[in-house]
N, C-alpha and C. Protein backbone atom coordinates (compact mmCIF):
# COMPACT_ATOMS: atom_id res chain seq x y z
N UNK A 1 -174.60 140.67 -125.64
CA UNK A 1 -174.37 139.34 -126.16
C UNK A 1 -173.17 138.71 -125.45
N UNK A 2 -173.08 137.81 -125.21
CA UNK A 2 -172.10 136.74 -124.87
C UNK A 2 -171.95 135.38 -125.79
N UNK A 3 -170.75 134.74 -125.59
CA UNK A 3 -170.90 133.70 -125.83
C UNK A 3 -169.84 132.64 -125.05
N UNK A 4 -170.83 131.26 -125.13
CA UNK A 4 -170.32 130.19 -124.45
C UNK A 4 -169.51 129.45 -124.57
N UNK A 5 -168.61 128.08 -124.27
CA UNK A 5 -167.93 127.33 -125.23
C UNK A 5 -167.63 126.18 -124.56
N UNK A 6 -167.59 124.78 -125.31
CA UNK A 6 -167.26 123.82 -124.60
C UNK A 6 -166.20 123.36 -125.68
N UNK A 7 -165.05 122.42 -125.16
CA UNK A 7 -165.21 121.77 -126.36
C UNK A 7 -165.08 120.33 -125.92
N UNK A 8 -165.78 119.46 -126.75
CA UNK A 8 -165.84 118.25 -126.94
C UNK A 8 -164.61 117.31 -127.69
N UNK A 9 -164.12 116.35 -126.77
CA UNK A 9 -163.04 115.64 -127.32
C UNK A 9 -163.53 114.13 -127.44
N UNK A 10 -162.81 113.09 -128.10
CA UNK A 10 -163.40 111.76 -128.38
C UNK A 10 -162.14 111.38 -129.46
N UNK A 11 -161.81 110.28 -128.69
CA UNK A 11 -161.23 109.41 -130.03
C UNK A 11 -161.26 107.86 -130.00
N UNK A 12 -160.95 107.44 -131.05
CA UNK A 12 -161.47 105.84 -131.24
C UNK A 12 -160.45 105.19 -130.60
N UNK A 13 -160.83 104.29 -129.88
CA UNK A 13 -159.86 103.63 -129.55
C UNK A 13 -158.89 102.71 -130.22
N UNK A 14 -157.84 102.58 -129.22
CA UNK A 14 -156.95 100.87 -129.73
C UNK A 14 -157.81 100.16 -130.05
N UNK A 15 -157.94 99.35 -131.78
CA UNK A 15 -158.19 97.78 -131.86
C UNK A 15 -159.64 98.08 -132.47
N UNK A 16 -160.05 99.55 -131.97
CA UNK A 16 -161.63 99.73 -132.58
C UNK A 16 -161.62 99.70 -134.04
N UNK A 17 -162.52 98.94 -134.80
CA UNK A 17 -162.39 98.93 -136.53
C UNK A 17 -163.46 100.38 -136.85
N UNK A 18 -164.22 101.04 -135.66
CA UNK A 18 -165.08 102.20 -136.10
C UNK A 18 -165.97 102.05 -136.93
N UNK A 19 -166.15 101.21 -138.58
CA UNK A 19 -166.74 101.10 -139.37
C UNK A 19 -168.05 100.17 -138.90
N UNK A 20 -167.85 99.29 -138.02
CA UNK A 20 -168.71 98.45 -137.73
C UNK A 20 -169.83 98.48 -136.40
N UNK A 21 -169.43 100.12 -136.51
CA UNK A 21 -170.47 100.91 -135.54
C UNK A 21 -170.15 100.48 -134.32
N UNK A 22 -168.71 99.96 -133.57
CA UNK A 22 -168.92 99.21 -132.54
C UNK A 22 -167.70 99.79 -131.57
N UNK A 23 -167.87 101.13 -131.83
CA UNK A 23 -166.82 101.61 -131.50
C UNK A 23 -167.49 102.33 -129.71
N UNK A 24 -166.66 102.92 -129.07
CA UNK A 24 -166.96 103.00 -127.74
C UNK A 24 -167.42 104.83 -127.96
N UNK A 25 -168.48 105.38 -127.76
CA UNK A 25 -169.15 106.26 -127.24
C UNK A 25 -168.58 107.29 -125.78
N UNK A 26 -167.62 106.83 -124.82
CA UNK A 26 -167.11 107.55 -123.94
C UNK A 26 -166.62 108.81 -124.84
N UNK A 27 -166.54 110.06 -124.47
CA UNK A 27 -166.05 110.83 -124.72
C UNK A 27 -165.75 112.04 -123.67
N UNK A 28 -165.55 113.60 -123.63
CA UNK A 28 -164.94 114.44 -122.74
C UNK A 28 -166.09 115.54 -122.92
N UNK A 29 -166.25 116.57 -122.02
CA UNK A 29 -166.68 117.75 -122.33
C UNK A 29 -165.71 118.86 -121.28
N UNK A 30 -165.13 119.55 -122.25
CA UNK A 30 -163.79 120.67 -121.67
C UNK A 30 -164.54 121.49 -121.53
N UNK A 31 -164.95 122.57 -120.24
CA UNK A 31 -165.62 123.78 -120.24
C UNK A 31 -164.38 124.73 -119.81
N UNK A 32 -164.86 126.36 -120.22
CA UNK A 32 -163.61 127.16 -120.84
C UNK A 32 -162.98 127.57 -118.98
N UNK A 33 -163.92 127.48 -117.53
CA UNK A 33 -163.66 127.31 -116.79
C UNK A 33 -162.81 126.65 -116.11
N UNK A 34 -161.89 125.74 -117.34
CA UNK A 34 -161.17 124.25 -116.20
C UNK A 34 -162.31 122.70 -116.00
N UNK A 35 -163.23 122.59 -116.23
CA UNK A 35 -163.60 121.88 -115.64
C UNK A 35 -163.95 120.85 -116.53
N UNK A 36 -163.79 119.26 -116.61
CA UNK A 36 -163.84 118.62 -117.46
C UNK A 36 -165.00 117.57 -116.90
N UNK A 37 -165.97 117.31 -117.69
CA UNK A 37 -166.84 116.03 -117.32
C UNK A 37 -166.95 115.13 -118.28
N UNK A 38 -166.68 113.75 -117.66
CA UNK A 38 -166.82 112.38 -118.58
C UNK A 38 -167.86 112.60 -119.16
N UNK A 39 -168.08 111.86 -120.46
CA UNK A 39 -169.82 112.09 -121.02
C UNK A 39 -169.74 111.00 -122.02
N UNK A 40 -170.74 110.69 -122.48
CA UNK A 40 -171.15 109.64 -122.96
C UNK A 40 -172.34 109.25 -123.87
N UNK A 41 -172.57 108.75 -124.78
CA UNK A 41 -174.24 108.65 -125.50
C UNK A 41 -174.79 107.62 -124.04
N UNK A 42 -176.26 107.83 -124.08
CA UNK A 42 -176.84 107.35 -122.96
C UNK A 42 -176.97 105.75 -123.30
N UNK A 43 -176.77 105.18 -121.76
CA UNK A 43 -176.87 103.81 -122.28
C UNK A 43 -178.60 103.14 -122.48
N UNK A 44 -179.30 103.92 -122.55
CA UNK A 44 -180.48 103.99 -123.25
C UNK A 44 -180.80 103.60 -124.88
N UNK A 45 -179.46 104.29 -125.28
CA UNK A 45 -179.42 104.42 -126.66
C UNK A 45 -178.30 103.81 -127.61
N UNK A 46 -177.20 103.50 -126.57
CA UNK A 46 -176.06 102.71 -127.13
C UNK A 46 -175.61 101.54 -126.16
N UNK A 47 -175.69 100.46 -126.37
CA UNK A 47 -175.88 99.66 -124.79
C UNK A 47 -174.07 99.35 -124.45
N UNK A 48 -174.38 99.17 -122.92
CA UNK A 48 -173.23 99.12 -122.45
C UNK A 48 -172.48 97.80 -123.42
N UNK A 49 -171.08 97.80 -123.66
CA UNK A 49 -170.40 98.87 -122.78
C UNK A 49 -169.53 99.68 -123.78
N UNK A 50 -170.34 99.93 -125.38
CA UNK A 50 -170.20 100.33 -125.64
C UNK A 50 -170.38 102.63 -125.28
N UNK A 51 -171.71 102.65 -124.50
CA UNK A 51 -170.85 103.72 -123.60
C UNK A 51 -171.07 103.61 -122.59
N UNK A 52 -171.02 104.53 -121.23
CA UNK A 52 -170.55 104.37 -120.20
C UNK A 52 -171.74 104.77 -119.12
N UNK A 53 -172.35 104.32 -118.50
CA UNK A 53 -173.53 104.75 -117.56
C UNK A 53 -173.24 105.94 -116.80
N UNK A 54 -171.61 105.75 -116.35
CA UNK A 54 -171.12 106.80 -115.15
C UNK A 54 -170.94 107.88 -115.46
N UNK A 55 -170.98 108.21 -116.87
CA UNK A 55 -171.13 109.80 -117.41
C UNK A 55 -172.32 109.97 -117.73
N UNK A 56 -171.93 111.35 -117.91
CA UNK A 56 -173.09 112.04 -118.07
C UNK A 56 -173.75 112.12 -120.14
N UNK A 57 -174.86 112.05 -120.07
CA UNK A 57 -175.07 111.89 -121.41
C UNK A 57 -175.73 113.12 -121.83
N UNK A 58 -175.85 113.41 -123.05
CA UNK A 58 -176.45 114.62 -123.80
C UNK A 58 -177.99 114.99 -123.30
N UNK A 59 -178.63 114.05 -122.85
CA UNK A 59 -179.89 114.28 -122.76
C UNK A 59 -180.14 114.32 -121.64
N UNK A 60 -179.03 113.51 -120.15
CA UNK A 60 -178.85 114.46 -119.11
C UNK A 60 -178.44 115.75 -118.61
N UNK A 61 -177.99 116.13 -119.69
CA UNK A 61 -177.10 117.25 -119.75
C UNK A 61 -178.50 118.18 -119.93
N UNK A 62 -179.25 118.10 -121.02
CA UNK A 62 -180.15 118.92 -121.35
C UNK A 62 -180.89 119.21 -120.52
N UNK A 63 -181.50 118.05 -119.52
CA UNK A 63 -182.84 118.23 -118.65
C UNK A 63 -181.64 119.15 -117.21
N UNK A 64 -180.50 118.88 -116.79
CA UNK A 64 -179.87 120.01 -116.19
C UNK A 64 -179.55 120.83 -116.55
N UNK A 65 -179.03 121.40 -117.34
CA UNK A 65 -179.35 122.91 -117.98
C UNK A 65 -180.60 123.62 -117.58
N UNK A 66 -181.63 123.04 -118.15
CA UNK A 66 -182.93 123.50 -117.62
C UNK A 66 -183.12 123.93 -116.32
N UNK A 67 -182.71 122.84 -115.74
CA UNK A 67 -183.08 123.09 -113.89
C UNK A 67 -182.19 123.68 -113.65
N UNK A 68 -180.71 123.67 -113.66
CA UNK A 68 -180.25 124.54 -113.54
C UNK A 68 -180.20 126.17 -113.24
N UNK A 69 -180.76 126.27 -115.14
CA UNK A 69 -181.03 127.75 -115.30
C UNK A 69 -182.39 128.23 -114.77
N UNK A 70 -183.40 127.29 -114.56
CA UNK A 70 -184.94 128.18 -113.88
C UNK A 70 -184.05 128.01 -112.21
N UNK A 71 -183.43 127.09 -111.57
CA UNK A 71 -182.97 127.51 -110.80
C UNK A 71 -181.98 128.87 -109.78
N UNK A 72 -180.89 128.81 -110.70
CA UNK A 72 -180.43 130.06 -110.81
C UNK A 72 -181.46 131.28 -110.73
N UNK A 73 -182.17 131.30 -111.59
CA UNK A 73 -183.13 132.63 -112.15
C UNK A 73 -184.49 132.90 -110.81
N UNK A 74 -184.78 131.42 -110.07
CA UNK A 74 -185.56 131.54 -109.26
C UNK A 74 -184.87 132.01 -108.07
N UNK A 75 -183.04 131.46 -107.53
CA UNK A 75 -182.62 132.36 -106.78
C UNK A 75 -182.77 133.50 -106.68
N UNK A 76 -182.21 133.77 -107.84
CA UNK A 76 -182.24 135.75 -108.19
C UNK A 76 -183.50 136.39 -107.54
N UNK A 77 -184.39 135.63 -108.51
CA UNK A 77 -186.08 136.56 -108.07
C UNK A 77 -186.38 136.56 -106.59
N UNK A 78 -186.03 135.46 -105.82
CA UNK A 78 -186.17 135.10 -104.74
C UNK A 78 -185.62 136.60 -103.24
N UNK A 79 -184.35 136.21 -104.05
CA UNK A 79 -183.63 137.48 -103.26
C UNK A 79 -183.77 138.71 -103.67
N UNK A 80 -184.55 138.91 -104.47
CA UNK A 80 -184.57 140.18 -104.42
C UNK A 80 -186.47 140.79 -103.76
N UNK A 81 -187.05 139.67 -103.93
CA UNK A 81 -188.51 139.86 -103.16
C UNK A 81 -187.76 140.19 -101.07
N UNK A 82 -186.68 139.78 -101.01
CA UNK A 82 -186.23 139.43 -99.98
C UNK A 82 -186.51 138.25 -98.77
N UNK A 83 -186.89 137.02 -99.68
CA UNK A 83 -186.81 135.81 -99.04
C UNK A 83 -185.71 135.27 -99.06
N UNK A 84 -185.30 134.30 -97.80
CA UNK A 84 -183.91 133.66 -97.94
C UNK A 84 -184.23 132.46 -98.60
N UNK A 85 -183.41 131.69 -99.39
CA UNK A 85 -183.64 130.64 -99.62
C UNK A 85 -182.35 129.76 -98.96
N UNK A 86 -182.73 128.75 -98.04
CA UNK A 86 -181.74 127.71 -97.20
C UNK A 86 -181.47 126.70 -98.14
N UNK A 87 -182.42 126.34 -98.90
CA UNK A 87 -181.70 125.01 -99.95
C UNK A 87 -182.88 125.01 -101.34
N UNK A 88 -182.22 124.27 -102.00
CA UNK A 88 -183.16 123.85 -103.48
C UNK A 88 -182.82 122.94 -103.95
N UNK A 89 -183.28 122.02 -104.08
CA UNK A 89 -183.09 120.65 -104.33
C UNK A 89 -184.46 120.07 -105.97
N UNK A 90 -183.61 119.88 -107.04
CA UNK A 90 -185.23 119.63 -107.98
C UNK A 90 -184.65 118.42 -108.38
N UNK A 91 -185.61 117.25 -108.95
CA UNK A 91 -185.61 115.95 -109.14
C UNK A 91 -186.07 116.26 -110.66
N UNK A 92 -185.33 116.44 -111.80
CA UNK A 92 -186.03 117.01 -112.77
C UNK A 92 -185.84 115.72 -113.82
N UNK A 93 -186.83 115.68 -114.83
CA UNK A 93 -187.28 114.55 -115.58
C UNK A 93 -187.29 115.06 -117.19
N UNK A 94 -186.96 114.19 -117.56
CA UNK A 94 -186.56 114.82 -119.50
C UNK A 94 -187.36 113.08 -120.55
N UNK A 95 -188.34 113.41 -121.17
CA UNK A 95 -189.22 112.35 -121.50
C UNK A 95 -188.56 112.74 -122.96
N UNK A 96 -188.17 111.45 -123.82
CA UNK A 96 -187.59 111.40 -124.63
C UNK A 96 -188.47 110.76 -125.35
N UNK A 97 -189.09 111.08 -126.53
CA UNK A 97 -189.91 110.26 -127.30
C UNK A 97 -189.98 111.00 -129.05
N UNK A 98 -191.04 110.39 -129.60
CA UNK A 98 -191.24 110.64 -131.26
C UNK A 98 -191.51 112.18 -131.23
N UNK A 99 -191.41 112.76 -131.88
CA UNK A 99 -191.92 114.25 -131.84
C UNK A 99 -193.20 113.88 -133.27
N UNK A 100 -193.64 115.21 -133.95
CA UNK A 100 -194.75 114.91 -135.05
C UNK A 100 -194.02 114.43 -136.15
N UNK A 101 -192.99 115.25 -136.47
CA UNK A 101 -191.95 114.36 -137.43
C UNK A 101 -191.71 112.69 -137.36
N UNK A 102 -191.78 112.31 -136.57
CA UNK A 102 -191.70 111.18 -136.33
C UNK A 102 -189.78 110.84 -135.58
N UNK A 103 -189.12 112.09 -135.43
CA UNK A 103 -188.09 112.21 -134.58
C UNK A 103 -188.18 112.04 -133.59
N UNK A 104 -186.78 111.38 -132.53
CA UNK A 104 -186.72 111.79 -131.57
C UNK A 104 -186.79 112.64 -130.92
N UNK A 105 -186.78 113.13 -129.71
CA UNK A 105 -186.92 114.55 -129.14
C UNK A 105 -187.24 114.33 -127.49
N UNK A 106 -186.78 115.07 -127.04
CA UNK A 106 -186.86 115.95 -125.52
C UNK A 106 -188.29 116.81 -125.67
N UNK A 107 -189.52 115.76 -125.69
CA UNK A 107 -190.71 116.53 -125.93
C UNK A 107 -191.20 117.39 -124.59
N UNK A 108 -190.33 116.83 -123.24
CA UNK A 108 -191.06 117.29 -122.04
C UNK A 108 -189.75 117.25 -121.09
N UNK A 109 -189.81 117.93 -120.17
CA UNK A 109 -189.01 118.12 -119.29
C UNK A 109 -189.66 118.48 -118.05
N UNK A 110 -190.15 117.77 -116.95
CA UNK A 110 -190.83 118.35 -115.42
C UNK A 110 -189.50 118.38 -114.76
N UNK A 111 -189.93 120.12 -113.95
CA UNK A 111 -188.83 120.35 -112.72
C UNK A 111 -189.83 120.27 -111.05
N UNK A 112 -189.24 119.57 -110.33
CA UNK A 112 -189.53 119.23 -109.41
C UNK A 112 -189.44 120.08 -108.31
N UNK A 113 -188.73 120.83 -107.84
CA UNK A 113 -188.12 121.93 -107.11
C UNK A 113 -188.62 121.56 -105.64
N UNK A 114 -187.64 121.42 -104.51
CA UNK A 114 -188.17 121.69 -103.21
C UNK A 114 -187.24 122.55 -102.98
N UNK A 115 -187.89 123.33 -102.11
CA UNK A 115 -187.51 124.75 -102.20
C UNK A 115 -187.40 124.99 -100.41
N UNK A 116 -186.52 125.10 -99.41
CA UNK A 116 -186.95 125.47 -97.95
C UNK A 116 -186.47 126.89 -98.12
N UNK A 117 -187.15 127.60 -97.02
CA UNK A 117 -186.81 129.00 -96.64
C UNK A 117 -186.44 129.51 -95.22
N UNK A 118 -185.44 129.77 -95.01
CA UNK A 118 -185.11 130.89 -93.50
C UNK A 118 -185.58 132.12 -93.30
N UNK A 119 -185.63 132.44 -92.16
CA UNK A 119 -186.08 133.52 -91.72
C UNK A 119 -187.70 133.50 -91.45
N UNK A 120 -187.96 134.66 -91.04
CA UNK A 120 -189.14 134.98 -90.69
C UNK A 120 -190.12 135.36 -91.71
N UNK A 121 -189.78 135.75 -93.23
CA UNK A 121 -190.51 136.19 -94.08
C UNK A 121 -190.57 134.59 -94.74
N UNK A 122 -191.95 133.88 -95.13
CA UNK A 122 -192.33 133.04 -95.62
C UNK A 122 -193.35 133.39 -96.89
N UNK A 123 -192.89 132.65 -98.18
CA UNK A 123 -193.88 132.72 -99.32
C UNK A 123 -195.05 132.45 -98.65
N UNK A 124 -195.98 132.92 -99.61
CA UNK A 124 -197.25 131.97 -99.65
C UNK A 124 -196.99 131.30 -101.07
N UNK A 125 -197.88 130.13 -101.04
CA UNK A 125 -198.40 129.28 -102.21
C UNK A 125 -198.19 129.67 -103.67
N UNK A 126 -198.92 131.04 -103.81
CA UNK A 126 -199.26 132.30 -104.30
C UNK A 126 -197.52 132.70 -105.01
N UNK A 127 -196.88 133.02 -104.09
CA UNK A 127 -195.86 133.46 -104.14
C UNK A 127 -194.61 132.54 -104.92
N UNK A 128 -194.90 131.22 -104.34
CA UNK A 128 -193.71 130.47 -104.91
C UNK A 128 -193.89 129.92 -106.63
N UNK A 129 -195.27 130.19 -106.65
CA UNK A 129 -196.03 130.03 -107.97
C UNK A 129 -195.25 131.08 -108.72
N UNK A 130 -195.79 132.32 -108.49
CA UNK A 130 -195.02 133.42 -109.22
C UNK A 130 -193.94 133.46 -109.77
N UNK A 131 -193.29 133.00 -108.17
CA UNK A 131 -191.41 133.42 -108.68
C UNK A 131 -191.05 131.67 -109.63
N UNK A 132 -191.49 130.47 -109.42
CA UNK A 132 -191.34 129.71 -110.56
C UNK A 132 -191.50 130.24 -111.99
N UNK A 133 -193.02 130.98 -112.39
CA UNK A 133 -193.53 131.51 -113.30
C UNK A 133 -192.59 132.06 -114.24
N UNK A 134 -191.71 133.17 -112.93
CA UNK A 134 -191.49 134.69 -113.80
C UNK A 134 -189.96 134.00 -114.12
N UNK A 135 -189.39 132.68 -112.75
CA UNK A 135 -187.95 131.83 -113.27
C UNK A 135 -188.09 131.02 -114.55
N UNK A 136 -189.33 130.96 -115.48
CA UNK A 136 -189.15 129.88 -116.28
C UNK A 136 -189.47 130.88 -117.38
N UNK A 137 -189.52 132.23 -116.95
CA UNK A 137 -189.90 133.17 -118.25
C UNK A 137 -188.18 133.82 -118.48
N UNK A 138 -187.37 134.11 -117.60
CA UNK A 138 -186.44 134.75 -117.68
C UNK A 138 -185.21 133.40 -118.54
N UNK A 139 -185.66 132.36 -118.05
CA UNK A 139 -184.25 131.10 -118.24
C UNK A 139 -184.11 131.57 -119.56
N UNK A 140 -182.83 131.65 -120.07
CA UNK A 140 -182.04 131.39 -121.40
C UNK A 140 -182.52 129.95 -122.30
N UNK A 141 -182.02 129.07 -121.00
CA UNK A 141 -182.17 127.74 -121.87
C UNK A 141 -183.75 127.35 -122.08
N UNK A 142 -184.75 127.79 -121.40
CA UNK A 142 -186.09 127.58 -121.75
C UNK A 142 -186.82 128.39 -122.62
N UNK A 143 -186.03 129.80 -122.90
CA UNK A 143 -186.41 130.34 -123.83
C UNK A 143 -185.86 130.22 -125.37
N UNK A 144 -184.85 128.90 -125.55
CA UNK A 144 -184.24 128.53 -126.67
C UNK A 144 -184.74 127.62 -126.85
N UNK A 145 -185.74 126.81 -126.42
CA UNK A 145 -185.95 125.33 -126.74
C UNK A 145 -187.55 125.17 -126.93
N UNK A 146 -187.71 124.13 -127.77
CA UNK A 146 -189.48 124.10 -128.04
C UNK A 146 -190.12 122.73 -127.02
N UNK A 147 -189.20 122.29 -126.25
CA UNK A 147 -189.75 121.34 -125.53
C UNK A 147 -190.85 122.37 -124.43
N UNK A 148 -192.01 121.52 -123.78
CA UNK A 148 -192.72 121.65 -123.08
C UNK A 148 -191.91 121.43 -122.19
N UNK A 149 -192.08 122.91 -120.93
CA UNK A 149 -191.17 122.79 -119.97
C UNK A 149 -192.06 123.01 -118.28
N UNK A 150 -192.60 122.09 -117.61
CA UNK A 150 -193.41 122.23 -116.25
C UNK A 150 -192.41 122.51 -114.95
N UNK A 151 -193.37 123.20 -113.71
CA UNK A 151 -192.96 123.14 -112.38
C UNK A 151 -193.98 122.63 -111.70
N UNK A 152 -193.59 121.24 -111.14
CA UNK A 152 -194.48 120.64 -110.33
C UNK A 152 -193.70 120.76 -109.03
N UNK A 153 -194.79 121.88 -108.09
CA UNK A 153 -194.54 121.83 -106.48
C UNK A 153 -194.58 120.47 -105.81
């Protein structure tokens, strides 16, 4: 077992009355690494300028995690079949809509993945299928979540 930790900071600003819902949405995310990223409710959902486009929002955050972690996990598998991988690049997509409840929700998430390889040993088709497969069976974060999660080559 492990565990993770962020912590999240936010405060209201000068002059904000807060009560009248009109308060500003920018906020922090501290990871236990040092590393701090602006963040924000999406301006999807709270319009500018009440928060901030240039951060990152919760529900971007989510659909990277994902790619992220099948990423990571597809390195691993990768190197150890003994293919090189030269780059990975995924364009990944997080569809936000009603769930059956009639909630919001992160019902879908497509990862995009381009994937190049060095050397002389080349997947087949076959192959890059697999190691997506067995990367979206191992991820942490895809095995915690009930969203529908795709790899479109």
């Amino acid at each position: 077992m492990s565990e993770h930790t962020a912590t999240i900071k936010w405060a209201r600003g000068e002059g904000e009355i807060f009560t009248d819902n009109r308060y500003n949405r920018s906020h922090q995310w501290d990871f236990d690494g040092g590393v701090t990223v602006p963040a924000s409710s999406s301006p999807q959902a709270v319009r500018v300028p009440l928060s901030n486009p240039a951060a990152v929002d919760p529900e971007e955050a989510f659909v990277a995690s994902l790619s992220s972690c099948h990423m990571l996990w597809f390195l691993s598998l990768a190197a150890r079949k003994g293919l090189v991988v030269e780059s990975y690049e995924d364009r990944a997509v997080g569809r936000l809509e009603r769930n059956d409840r009639g909630k919001m929700a992160m019902s879908r998430v497509v990862l995009r993945p381009a994937v190049r390889y060095a050397g002389t040993t080349q997947p087949t088709p076959e192959d890059v299928r697999a190691l997506h497969e067995a990367a979206h069976h191992e991820c942490f974060i895809a095995n915690s979540v009930t969203t529908v999660v795709t790899v479109e080559e």
